[in-house]
N, C-alpha and C. Protein backbone atom coordinates (compact mmCIF):
# COMPACT_ATOMS: atom_id res chain seq x y z
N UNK A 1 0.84 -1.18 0.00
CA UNK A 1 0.00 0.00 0.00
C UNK A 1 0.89 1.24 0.00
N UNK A 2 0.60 2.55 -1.04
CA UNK A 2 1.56 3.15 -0.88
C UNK A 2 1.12 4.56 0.16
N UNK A 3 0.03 4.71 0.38
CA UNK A 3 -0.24 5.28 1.43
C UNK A 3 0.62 4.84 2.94
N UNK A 4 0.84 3.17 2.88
CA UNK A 4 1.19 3.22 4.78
C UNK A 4 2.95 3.37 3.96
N UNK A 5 3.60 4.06 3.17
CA UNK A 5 5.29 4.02 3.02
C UNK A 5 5.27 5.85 3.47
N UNK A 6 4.17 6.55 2.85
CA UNK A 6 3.86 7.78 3.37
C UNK A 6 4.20 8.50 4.93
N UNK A 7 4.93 9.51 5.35
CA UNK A 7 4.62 9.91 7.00
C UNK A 7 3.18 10.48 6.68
N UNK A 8 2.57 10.46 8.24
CA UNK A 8 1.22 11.10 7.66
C UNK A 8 0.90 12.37 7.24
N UNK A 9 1.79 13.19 8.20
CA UNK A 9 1.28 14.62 7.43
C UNK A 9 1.37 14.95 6.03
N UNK A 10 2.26 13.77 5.20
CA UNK A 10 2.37 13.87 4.06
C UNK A 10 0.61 13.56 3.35
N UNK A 11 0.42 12.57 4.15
CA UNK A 11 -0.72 12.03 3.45
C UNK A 11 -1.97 13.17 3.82
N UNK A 12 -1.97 13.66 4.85
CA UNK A 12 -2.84 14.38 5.07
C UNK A 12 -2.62 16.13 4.00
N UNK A 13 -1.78 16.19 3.69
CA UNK A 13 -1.13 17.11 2.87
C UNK A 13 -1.91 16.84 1.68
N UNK A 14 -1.96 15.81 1.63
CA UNK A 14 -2.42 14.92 -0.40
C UNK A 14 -3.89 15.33 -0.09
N UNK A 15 -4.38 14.71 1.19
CA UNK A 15 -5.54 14.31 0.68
C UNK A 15 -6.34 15.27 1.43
N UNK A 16 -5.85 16.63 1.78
CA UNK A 16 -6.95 17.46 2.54
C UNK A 16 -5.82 18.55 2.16
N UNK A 17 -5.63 19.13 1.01
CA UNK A 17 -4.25 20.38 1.05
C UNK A 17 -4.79 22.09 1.88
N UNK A 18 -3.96 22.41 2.01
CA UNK A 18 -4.68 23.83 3.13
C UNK A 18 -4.93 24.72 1.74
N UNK A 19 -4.43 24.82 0.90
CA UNK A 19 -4.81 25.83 -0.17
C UNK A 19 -5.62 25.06 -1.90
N UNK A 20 -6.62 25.41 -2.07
CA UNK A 20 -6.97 24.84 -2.89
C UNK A 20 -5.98 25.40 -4.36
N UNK A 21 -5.88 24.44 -5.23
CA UNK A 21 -4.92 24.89 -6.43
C UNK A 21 -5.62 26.58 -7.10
N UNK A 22 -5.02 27.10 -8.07
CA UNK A 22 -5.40 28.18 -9.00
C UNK A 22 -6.22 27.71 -9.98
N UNK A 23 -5.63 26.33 -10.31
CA UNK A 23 -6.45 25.60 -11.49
C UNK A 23 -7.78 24.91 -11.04
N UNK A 24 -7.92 24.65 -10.02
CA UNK A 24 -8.50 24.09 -9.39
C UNK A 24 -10.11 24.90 -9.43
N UNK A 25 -9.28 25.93 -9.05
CA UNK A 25 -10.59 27.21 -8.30
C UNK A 25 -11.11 27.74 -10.35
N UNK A 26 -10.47 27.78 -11.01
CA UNK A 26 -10.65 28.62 -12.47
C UNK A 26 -11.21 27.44 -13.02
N UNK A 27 -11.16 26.09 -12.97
CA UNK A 27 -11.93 24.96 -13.46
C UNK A 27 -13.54 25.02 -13.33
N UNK A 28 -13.34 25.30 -11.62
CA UNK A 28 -14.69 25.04 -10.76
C UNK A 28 -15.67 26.75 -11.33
N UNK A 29 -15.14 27.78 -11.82
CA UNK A 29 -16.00 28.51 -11.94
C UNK A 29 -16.51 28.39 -13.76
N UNK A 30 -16.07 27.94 -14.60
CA UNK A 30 -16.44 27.39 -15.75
C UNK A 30 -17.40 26.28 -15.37
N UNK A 31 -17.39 25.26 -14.45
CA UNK A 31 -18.43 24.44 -14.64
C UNK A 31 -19.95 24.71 -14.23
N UNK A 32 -20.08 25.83 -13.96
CA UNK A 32 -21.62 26.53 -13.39
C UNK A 32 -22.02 26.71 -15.18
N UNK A 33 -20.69 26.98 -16.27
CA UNK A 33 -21.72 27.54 -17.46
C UNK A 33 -21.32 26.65 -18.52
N UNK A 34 -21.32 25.09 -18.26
CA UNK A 34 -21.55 24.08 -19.08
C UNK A 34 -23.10 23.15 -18.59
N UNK A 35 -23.79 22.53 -19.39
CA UNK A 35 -24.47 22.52 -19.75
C UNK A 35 -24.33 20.52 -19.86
N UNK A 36 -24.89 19.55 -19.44
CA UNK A 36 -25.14 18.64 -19.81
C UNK A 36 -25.59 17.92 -20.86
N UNK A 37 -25.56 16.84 -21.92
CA UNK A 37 -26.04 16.47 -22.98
C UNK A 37 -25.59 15.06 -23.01
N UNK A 38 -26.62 14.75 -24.22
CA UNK A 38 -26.45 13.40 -24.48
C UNK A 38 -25.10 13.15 -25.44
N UNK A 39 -24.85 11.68 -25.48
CA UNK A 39 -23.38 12.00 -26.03
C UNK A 39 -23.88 11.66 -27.56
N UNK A 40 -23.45 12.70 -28.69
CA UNK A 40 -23.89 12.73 -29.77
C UNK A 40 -23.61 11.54 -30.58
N UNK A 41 -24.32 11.73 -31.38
CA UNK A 41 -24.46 10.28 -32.68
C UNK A 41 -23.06 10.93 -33.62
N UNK A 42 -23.18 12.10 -34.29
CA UNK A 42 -21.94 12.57 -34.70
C UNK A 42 -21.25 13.39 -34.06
N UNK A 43 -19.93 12.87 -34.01
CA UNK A 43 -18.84 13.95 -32.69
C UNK A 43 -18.30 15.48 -33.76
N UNK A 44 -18.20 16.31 -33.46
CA UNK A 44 -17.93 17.40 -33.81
C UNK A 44 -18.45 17.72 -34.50
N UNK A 45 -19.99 18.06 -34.22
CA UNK A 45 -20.60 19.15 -34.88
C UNK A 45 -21.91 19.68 -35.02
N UNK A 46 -21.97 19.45 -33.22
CA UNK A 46 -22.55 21.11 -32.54
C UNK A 46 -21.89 22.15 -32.35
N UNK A 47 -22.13 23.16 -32.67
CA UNK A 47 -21.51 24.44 -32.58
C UNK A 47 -21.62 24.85 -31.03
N UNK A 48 -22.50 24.65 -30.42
CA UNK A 48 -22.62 25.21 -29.23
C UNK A 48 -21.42 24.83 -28.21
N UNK A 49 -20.16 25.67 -27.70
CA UNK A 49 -19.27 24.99 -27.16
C UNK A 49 -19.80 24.51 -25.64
N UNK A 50 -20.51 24.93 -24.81
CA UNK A 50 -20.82 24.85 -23.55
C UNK A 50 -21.92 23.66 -23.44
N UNK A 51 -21.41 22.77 -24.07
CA UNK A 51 -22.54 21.19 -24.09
C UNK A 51 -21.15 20.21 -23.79
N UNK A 52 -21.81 19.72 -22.74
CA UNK A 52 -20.90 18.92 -22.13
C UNK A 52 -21.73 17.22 -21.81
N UNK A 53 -20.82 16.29 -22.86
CA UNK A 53 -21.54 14.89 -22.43
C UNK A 53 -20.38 14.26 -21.64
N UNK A 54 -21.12 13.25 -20.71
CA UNK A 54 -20.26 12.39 -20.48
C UNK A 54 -20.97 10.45 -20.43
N UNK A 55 -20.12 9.99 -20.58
CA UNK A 55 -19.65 8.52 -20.79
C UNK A 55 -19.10 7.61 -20.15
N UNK A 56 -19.35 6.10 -20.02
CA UNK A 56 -18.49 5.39 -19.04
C UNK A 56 -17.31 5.05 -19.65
N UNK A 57 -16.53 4.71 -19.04
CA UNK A 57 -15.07 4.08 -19.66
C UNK A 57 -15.30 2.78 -20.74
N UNK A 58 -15.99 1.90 -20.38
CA UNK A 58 -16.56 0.63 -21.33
C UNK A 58 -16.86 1.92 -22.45
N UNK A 59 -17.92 2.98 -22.98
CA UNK A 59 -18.16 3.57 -23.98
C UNK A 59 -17.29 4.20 -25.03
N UNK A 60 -16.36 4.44 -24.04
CA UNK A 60 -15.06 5.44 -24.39
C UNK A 60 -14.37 4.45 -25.09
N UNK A 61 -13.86 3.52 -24.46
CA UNK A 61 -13.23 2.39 -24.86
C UNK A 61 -13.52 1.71 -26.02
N UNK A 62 -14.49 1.39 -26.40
CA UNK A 62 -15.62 1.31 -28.18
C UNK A 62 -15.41 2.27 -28.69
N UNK A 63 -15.33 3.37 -28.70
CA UNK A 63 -15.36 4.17 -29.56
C UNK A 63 -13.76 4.38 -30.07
N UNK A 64 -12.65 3.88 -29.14
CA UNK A 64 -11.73 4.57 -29.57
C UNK A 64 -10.82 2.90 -30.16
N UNK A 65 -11.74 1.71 -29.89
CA UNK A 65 -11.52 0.49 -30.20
C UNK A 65 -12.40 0.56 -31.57
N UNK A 66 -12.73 1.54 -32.80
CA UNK A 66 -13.80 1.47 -33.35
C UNK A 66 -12.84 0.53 -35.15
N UNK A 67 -13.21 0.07 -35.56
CA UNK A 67 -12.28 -0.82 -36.63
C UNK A 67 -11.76 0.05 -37.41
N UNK A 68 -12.54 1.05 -37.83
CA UNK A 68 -12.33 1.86 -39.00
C UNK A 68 -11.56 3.50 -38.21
N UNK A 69 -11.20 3.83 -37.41
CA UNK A 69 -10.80 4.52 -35.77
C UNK A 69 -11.73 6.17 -35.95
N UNK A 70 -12.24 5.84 -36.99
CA UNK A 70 -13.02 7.23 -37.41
C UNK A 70 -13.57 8.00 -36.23
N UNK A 71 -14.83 6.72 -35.63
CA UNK A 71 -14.99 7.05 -34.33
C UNK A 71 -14.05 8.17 -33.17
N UNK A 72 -12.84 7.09 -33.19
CA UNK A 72 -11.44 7.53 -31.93
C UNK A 72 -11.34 8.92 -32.67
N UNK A 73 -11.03 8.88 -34.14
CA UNK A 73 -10.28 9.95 -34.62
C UNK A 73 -11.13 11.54 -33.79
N UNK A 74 -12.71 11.35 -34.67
CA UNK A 74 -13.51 12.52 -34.31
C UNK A 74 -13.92 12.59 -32.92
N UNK A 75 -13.24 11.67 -31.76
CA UNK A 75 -13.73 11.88 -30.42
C UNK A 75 -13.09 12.80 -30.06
N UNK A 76 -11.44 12.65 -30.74
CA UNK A 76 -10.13 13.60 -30.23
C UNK A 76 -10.47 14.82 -31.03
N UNK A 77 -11.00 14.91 -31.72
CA UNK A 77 -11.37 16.06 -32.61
C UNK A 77 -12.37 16.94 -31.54
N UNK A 78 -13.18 16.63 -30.91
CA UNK A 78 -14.58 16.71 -30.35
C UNK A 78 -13.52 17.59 -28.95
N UNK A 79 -12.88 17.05 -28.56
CA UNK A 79 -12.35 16.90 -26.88
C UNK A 79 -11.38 18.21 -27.01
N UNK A 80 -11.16 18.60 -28.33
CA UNK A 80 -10.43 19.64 -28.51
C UNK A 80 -10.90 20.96 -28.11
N UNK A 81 -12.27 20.75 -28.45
CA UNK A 81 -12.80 22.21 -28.19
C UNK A 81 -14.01 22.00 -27.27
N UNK A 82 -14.28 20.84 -26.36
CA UNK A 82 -15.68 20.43 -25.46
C UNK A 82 -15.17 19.57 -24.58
N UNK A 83 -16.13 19.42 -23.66
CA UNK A 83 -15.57 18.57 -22.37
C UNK A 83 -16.47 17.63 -22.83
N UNK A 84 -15.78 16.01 -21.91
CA UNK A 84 -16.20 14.99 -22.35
C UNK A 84 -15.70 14.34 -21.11
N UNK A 85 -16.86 14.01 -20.10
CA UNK A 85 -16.40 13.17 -18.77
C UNK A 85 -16.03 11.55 -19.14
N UNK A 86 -15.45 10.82 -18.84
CA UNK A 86 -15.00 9.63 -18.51
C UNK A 86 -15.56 8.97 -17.13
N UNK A 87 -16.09 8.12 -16.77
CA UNK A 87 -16.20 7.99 -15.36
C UNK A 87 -16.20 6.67 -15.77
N UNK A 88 -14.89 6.13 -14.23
CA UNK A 88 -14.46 4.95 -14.28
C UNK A 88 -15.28 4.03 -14.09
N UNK A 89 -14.40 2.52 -14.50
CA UNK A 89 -15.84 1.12 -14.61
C UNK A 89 -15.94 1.09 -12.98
N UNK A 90 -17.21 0.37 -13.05
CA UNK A 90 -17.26 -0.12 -11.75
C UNK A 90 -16.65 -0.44 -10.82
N UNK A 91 -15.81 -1.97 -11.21
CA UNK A 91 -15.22 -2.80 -11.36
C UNK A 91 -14.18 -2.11 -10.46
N UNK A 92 -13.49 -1.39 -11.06
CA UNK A 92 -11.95 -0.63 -10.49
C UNK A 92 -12.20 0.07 -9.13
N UNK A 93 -11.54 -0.58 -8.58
CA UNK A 93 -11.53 -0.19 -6.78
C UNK A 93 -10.30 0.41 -6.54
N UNK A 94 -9.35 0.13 -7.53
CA UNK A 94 -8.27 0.70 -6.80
C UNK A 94 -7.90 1.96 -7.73
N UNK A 95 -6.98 3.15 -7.71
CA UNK A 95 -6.45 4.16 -8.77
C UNK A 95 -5.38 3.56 -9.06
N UNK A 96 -4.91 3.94 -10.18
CA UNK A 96 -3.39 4.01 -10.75
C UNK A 96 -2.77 5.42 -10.81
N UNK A 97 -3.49 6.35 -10.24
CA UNK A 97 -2.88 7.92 -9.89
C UNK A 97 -3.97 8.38 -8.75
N UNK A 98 -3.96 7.55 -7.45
CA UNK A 98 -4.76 7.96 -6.44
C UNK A 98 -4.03 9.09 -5.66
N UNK A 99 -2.25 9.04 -5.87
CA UNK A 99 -2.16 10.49 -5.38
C UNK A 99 -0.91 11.38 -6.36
N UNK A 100 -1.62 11.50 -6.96
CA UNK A 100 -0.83 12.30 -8.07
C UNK A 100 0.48 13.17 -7.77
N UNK A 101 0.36 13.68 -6.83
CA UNK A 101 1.22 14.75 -6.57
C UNK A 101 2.53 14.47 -5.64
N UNK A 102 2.43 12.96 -5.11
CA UNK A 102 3.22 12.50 -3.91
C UNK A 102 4.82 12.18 -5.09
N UNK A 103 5.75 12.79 -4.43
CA UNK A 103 7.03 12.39 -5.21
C UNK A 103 7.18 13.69 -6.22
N UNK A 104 6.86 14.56 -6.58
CA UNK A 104 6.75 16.00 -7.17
C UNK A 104 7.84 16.70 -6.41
C-alpha cells in the first residue's frame, strides 16, 4: 500500500491540502456555465461549445476500439474544443494515480 510508506502529514497534505490549487478554483467557476447532454451520434458538430456529455469508460473504450478509428479519430477532434467526462468502470476499486502529486 503506498499510502502506509507515506509519514502522515504527508498524506494528510495529499488528501486534505490547506490551499486549494489556482487551477482548481478557475476549473470550478467554468463548470456553473456548461451545460449537460447526451453523447452525440456525430462527434464534432454542434456548434454550441458549452454542451458537455459524459460517458463510461466501457463507452469510451468502443469508440476509440472502433475498426475503422473514425470514431477515436472525431472523439479527439470533439475533446479539442468540449468537455467529455469519462467515469471509471465499476469494477476498479483501486487508482493508478490515487495520489498524483506524492514524489513531485
Amino acid at each position: 500500500n503506498e499510502l502506509a510508506l507515506l509519514a502522515d502529514d504527508v498524506v494528510q497534505r495529499q488528501l486534505c491540502p490547506e490551499k486549494e490549487e489556482h487551477s482548481t478554483s478557475d476549473l470550478s467557476k467554468i463548470v456553473n456555465y456548461l451545460t449537460a447532454d447526451k453523447v452525440p451520434h456525430v462527434w464534432n458538430v454542434e456548434k454550441r461549445f458549452y454542451l458537455m456529455c459524459s460517458m463510461s469508460e466501457e463507452a469510451s473504450i468502443k469508440i476509440y476500439k472502433d475498426s475503422a478509428q473514425r470514431q477515436g479519430n472525431n472523439l479527439i477532434k470533439h475533446t479539442s474544443k468540449r468537455i467529455v467526462r469519462v467515469f471509471p468502470a465499476n469494477t476498479r476499486i483501486t487508482s493508478d494515480n490515487f495520489l498524483p502529486n506524492v514524489g513531485v
